[in-house]
N, C-alpha and C. Protein backbone atom coordinates (compact mmCIF):
# COMPACT_ATOMS: atom_id res chain seq x y z
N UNK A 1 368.00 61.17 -0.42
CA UNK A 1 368.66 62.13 0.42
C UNK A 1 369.05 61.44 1.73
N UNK A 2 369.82 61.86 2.13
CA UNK A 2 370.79 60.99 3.09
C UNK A 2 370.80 61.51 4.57
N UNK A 3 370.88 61.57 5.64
CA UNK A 3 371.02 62.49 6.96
C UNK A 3 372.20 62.12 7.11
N UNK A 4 372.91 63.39 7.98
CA UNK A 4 374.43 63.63 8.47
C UNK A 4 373.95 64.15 9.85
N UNK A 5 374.69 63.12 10.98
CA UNK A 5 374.50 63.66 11.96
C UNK A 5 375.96 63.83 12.59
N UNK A 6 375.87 64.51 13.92
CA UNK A 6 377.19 65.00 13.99
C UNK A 6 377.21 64.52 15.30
N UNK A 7 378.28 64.07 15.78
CA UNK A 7 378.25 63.51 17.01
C UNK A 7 377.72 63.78 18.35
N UNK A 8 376.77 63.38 19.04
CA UNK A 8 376.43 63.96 20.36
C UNK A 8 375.02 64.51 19.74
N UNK A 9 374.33 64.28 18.55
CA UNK A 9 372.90 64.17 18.55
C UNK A 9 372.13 63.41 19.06
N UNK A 10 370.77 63.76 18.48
CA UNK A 10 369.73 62.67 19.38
C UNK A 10 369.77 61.67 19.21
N UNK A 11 370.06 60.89 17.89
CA UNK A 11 370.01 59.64 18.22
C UNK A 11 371.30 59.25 18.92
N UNK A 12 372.52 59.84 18.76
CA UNK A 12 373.79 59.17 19.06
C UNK A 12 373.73 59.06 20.89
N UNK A 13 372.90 60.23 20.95
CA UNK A 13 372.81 60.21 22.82
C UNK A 13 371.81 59.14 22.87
N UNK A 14 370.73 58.81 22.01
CA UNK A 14 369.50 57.79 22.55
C UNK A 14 370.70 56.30 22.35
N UNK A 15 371.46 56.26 21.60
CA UNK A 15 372.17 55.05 21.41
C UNK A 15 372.73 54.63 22.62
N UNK A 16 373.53 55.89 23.15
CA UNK A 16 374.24 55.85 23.99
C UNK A 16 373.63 55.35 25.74
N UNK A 17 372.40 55.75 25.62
CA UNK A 17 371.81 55.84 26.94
C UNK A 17 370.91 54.19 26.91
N UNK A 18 370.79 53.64 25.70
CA UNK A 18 370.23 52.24 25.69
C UNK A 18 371.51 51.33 25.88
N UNK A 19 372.74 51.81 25.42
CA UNK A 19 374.15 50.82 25.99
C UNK A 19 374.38 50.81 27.01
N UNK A 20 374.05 51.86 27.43
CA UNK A 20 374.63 52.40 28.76
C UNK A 20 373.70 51.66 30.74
N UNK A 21 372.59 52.30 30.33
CA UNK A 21 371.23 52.30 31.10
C UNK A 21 371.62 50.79 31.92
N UNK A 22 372.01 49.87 30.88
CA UNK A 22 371.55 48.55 31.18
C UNK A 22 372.94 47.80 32.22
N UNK A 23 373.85 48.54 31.83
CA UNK A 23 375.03 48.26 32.47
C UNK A 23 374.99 49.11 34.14
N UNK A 24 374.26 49.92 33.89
CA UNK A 24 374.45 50.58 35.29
C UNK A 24 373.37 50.93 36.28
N UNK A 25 372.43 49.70 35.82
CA UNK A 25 371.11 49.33 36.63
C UNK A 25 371.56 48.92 38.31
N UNK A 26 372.60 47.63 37.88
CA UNK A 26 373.30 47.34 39.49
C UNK A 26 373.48 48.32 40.35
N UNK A 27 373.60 49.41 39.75
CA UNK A 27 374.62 50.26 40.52
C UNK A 27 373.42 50.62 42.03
N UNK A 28 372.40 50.70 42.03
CA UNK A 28 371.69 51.08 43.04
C UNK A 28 371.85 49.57 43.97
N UNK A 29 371.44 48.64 43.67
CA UNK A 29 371.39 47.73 44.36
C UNK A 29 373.20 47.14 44.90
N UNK A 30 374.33 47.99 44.27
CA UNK A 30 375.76 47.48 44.67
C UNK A 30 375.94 48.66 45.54
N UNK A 31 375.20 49.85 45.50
CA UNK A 31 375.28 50.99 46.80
C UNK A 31 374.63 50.70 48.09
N UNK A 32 373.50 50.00 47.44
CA UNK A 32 372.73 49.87 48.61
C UNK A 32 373.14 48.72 49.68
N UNK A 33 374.03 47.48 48.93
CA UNK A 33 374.94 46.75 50.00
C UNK A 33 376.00 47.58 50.45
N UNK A 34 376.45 48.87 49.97
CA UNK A 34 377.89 48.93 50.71
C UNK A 34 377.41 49.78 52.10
N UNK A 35 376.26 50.30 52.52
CA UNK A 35 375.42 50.71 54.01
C UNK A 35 375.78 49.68 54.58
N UNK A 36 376.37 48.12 54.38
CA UNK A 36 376.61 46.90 55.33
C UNK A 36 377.56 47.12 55.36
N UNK A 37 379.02 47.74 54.92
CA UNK A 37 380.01 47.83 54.61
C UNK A 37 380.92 48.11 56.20
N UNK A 38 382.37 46.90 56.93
CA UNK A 38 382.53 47.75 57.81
C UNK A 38 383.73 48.67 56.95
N UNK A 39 383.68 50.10 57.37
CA UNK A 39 384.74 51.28 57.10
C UNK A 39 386.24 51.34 57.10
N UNK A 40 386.86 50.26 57.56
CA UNK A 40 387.64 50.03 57.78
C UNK A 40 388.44 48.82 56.50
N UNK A 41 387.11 47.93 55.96
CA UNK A 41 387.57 47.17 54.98
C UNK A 41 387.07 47.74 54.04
N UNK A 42 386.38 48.90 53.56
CA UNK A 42 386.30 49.33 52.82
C UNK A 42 387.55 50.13 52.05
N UNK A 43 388.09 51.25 53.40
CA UNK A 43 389.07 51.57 53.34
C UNK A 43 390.27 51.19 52.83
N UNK A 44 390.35 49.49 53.09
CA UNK A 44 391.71 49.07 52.90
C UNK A 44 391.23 48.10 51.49
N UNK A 45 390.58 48.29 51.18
CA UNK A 45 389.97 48.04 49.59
C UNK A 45 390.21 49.05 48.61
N UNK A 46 389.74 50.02 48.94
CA UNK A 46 389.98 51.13 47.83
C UNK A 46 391.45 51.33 47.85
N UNK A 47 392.36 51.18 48.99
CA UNK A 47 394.00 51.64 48.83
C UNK A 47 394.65 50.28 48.32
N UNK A 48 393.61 49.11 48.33
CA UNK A 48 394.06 47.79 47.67
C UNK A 48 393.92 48.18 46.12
N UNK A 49 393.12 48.68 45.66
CA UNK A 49 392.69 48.93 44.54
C UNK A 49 393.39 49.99 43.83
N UNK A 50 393.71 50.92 44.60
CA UNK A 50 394.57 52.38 43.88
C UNK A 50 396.11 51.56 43.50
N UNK A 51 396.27 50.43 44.78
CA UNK A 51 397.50 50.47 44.47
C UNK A 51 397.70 48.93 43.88
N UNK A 52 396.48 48.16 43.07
CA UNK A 52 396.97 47.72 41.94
C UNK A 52 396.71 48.50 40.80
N UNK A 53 396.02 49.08 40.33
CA UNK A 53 395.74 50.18 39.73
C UNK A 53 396.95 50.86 38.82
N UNK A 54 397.84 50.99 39.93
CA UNK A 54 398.95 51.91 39.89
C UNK A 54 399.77 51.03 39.21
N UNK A 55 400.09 49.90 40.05
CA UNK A 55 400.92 48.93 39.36
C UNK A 55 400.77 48.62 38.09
N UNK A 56 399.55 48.04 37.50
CA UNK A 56 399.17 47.65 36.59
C UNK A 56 399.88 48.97 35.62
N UNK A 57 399.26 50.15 35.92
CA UNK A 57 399.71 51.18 35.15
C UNK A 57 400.81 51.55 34.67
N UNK A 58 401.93 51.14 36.06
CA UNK A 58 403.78 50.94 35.61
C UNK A 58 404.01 49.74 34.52
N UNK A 59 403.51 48.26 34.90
CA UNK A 59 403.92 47.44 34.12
C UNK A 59 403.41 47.91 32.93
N UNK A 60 402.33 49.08 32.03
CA UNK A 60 401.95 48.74 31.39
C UNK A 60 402.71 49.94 30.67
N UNK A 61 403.08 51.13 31.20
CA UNK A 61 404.95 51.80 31.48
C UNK A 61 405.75 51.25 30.85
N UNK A 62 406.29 49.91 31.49
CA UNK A 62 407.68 49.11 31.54
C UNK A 62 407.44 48.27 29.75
N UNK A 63 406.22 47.75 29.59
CA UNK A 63 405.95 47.31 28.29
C UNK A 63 405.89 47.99 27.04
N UNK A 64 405.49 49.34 26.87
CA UNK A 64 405.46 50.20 25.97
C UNK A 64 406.97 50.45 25.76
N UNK A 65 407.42 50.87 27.16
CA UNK A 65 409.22 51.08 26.34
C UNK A 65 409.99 50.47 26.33
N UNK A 66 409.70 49.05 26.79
CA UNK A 66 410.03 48.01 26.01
C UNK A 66 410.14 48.09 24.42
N UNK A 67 409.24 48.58 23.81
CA UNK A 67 408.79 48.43 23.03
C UNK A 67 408.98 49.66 22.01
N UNK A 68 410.08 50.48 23.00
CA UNK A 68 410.69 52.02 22.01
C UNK A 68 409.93 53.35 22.51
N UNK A 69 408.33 52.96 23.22
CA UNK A 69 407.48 53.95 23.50
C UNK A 69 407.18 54.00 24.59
N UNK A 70 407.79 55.40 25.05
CA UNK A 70 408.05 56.21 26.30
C UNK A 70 406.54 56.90 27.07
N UNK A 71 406.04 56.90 28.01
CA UNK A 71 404.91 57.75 28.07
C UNK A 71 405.15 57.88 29.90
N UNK A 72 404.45 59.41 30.44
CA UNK A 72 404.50 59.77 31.56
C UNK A 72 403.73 58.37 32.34
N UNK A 73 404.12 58.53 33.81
CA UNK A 73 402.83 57.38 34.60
C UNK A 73 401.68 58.39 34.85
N UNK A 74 401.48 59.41 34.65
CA UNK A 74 400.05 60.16 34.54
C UNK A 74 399.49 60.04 33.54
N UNK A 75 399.90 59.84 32.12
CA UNK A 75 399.30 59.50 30.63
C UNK A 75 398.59 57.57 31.01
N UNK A 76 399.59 56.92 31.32
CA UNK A 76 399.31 55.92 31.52
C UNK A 76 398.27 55.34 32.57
N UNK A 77 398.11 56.03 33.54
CA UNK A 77 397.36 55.99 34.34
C UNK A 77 395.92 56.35 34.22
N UNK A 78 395.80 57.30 33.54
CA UNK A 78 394.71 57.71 32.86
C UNK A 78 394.09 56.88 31.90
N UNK A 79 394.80 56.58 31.24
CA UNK A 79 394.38 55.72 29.61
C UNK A 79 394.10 54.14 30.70
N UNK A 80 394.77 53.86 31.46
CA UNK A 80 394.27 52.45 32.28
C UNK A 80 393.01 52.48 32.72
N UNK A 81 392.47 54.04 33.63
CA UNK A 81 391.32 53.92 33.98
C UNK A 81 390.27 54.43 32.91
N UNK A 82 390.91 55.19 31.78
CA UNK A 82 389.65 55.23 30.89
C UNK A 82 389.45 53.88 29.90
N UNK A 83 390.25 53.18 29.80
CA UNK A 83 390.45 51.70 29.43
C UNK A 83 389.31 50.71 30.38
N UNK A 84 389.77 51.12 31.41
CA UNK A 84 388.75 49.91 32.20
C UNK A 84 387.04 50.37 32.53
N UNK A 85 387.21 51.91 32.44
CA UNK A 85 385.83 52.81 32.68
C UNK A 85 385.07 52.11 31.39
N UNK A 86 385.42 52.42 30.37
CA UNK A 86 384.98 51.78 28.92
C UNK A 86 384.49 50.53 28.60
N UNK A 87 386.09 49.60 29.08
CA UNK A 87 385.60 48.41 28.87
C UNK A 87 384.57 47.43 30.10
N UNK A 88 384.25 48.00 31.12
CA UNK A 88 382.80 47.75 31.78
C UNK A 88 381.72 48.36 31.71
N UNK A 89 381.30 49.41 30.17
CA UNK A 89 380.22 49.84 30.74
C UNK A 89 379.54 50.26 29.52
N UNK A 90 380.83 49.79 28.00
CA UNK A 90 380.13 49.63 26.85
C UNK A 90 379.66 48.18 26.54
N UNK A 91 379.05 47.96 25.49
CA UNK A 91 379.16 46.47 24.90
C UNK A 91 380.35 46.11 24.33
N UNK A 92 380.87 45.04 24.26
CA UNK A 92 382.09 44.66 23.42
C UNK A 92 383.27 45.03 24.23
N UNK A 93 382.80 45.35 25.50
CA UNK A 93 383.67 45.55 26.61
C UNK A 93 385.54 45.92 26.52
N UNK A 94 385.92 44.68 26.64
CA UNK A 94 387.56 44.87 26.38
C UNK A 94 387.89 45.31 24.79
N UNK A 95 387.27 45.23 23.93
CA UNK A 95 387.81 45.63 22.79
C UNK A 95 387.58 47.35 22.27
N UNK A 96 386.23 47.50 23.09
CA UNK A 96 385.79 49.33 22.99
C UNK A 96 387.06 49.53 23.40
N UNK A 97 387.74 49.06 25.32
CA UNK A 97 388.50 49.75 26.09
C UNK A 97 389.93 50.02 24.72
N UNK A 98 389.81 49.06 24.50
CA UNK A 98 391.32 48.77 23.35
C UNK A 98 391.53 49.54 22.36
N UNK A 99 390.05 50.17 21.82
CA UNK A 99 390.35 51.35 21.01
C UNK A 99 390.84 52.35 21.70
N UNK A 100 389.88 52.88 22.71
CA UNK A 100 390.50 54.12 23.28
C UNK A 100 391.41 54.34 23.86
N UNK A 101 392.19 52.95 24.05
CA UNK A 101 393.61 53.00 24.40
C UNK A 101 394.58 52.93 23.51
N UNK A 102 394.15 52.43 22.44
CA UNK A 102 395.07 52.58 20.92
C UNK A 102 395.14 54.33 20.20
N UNK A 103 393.96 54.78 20.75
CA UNK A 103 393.31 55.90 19.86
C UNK A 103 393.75 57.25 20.61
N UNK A 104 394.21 56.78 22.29
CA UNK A 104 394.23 57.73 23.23
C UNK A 104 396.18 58.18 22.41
N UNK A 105 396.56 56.95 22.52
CA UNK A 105 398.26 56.77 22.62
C UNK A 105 398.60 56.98 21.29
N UNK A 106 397.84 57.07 20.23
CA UNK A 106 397.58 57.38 18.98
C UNK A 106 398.12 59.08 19.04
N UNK A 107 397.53 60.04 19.32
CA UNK A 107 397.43 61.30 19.63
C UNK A 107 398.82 61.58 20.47
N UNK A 108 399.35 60.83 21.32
CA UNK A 108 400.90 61.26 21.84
C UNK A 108 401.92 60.77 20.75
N UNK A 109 401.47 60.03 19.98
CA UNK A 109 402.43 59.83 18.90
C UNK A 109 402.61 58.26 18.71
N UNK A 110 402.26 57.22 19.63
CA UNK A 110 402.46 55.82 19.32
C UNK A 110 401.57 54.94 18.35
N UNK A 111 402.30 54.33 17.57
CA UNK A 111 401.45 53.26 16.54
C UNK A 111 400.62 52.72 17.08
N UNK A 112 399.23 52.24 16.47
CA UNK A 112 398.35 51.57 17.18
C UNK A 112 398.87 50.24 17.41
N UNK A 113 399.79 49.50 16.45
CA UNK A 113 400.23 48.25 16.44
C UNK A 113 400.91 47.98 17.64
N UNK A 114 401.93 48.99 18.18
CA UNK A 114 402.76 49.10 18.99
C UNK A 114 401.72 48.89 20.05
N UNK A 115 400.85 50.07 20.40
CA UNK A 115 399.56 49.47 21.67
C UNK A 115 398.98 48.52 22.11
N UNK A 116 398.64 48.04 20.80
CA UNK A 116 398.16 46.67 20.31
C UNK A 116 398.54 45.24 21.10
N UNK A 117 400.04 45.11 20.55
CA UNK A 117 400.89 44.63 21.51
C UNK A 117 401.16 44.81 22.62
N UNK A 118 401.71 46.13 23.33
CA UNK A 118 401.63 46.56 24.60
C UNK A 118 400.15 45.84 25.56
N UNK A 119 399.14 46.12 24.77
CA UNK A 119 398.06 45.78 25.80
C UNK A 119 397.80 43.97 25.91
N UNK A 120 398.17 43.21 24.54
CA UNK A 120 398.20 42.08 24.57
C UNK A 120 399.24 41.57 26.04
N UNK A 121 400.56 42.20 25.84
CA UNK A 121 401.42 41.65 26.69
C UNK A 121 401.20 42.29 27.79
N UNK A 122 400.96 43.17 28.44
CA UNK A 122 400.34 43.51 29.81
C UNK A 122 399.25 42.70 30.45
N UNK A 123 398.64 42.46 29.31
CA UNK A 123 397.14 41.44 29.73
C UNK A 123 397.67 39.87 30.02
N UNK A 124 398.55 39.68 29.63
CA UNK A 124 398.91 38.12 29.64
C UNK A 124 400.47 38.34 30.60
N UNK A 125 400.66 39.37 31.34
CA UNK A 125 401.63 39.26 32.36
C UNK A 125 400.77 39.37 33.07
N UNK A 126 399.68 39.87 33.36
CA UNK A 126 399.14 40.81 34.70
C UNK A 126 398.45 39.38 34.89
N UNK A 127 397.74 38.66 33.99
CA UNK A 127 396.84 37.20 34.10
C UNK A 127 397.82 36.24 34.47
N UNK A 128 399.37 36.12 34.26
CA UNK A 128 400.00 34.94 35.06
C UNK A 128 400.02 35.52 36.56
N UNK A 129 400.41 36.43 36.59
CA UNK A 129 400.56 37.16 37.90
C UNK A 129 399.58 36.54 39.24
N UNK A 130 398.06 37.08 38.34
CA UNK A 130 397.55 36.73 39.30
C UNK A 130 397.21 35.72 39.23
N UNK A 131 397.50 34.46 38.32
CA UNK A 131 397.36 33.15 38.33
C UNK A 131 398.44 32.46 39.70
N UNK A 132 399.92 33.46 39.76
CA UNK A 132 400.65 32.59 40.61
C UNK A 132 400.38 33.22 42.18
N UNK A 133 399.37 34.46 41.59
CA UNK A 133 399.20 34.67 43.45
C UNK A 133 397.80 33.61 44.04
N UNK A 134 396.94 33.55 42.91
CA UNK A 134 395.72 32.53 43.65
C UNK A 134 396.52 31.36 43.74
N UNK A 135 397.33 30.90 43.05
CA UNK A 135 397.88 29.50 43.23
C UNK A 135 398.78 29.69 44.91
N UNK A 136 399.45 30.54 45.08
CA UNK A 136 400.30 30.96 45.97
C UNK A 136 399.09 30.25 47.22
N UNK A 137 398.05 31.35 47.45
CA UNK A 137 396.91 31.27 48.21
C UNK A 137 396.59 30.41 48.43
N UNK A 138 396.51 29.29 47.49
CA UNK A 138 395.49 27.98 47.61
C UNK A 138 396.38 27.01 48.25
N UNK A 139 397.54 26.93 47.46
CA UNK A 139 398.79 26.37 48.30
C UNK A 139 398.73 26.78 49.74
N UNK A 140 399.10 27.90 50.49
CA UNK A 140 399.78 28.13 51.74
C UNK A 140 397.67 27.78 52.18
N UNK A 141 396.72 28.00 51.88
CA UNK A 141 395.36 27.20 52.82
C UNK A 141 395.13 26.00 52.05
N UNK A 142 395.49 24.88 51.84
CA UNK A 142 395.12 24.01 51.27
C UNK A 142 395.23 22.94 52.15
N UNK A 143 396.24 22.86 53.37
CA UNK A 143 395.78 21.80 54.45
C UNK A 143 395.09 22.28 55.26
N UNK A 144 394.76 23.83 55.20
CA UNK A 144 393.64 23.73 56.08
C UNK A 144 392.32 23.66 55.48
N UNK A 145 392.19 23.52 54.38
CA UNK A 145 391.00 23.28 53.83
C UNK A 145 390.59 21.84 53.46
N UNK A 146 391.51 20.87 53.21
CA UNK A 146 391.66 19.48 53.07
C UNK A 146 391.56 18.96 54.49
N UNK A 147 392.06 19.05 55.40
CA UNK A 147 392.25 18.46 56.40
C UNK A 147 392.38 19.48 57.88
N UNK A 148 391.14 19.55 57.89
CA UNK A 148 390.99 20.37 58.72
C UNK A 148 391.27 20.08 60.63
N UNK A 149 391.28 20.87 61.45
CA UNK A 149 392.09 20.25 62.56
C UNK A 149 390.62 20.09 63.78
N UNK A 150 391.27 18.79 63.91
CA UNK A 150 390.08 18.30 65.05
C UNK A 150 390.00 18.83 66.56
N UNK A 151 391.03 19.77 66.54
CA UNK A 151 391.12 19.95 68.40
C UNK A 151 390.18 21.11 68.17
């Protein structure tokens, strides 16, 4: 005889809370540094953050209909942060996020293959991107870090 459990039982919640638990132990000790925090760079962190966030969320817009498939920037925006909520806080990280972003866009009507792709090529624009902005960076401080000034 076999057991059928149905989602959101005890064990599926005990599963859930041993994946989980271990990922979000930091979290007291990453609150408890931001009391050092000044308010002001905090501030301009989180509007740094909304507004790559956002971006990321258009290019990832501009790639889908590329690709024939149309979706609001509120669908997209959503599925980015339940994408990234996911993929930091299950195991198997980026590939959990990848289902529920295949599975989310699944339900508005897009092929998973089509997602598939979409998220491949978003991931490998958004990674040159910021490959040519640290390079940018290192370039424009690199004589002052090489050769620093004696006066």
């Amino acid at each position: 005889m076999t057991a059928h459990h149905s989602a959101g039982t005890p064990p599926d919640a005990g599963a859930g809370v041993f994946g989980l638990l271990p990922r979000l132990g930091g979290l007291t000790r990453d609150a408890a540094g931001l009391r050092h925090a000044r308010p002001a760079f905090l501030a301009a962190a989180v509007v740094a953050q909304a507004a790559s966030l956002s971006s990321y969320a258009q290019l990832y817009r501009q790639v889908l209909a590329a690709f024939g498939a149309r979706i609001r920037f509120r669908l997209a925006a959503d599925v980015i942060m339940a994408t990234f909520f996911v993929s930091h806080l299950t195991p198997f990280g980026s590939a959990t996020g990848a289902l529920v972003n295949a599975s989310t866009l699944e339900t508005e009507g897009i092929a998973a293959a089509t997602t598939g792709e979409a998220i491949a090529l978003t991931s490998l624009t958004s990674t040159i991107a910021l490959i040519v902005l640290f390079g940018t960076g290192l370039v424009a401080t690199a004589g002052r870090l090489v050769f620093p000034s004696t006066s």
